[in-house]
Protein backbone atom coordinates (compact mmCIF):
# COMPACT_ATOMS: atom_id res chain seq x y z
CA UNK A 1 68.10 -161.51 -124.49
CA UNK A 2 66.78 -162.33 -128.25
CA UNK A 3 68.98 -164.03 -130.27
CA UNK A 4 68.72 -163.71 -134.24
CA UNK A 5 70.10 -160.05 -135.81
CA UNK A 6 71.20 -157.62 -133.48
CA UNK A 7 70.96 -154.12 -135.40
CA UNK A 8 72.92 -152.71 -138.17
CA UNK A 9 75.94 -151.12 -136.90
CA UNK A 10 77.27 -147.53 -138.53
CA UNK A 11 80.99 -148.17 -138.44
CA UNK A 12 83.18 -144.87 -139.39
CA UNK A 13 87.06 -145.51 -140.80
CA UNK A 14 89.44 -143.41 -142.60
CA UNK A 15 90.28 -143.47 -146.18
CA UNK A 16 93.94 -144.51 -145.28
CA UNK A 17 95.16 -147.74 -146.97
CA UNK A 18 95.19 -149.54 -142.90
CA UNK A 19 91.68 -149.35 -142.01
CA UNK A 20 90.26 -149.87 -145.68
CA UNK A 21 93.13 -153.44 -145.65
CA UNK A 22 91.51 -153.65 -141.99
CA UNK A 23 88.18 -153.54 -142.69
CA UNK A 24 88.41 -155.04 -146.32
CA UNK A 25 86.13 -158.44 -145.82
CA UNK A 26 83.88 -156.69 -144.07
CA UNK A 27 83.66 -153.74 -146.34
CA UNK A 28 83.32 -156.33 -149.40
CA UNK A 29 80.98 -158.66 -147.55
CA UNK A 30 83.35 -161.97 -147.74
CA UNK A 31 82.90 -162.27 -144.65
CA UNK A 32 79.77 -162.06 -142.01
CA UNK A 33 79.46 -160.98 -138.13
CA UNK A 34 76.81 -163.24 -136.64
CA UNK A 35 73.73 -161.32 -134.94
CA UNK A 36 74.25 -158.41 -136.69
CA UNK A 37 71.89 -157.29 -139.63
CA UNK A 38 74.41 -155.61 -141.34
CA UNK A 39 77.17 -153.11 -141.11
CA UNK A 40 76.56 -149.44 -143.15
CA UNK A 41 80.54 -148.00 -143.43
CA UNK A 42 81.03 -144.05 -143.86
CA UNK A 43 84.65 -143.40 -144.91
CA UNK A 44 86.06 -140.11 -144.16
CA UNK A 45 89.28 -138.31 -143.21
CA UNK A 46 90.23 -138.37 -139.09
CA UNK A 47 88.50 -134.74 -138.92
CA UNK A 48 85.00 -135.21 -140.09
CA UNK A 49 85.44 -138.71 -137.89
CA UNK A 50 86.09 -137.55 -134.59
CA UNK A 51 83.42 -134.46 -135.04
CA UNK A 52 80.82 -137.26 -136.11
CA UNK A 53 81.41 -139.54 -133.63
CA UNK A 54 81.35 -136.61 -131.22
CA UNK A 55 77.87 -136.32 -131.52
CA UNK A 56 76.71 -139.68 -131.75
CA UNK A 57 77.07 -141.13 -135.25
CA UNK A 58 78.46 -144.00 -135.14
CA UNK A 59 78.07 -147.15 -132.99
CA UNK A 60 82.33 -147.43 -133.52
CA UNK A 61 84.65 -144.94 -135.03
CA UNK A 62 88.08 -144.30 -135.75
CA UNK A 63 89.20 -141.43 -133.61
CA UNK A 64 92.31 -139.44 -133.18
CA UNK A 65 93.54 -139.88 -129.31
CA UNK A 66 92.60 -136.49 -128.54
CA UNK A 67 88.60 -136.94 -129.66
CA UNK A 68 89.11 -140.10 -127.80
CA UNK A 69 90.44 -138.46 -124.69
CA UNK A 70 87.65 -135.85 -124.93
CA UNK A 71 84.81 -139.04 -124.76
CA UNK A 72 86.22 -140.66 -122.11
């Protein structure tokens, strides 16, 4: 396994003020995830989420429990 930058990850989140305050020093680059060549965020509402990450989008997503329940 190569060590050094990983990829850059496509993260999805809602607009709602608890994944922005989640996701907030990532989102403003205060802070950095080792390995990874940086993170490329797509904020939209729970909808458009789950029928993105439903066919493949995103390497993580916020989902509602019933797109996650239809991935597993």
């Amino acid at each position: 396994m190569r060590l050094g930058a990983v990829k850059r990850l496509r993260i999805g989140i809602s607009t709602c003020p608890n994944d922005t305050f989640a996701f907030h020093a990532l989102l403003t680059g205060e802070v950095e995830c080792a390995g990874v060549d940086g993170i490329d965020f797509e904020l939209l509402d729970v909808e458009k989420l789950n029928e993105r990450m439903l066919r493949g989008a995103f390497d993580a997503c916020k989902v509602s429990i019933h797109a996650a329940l239809s991935m597993a």
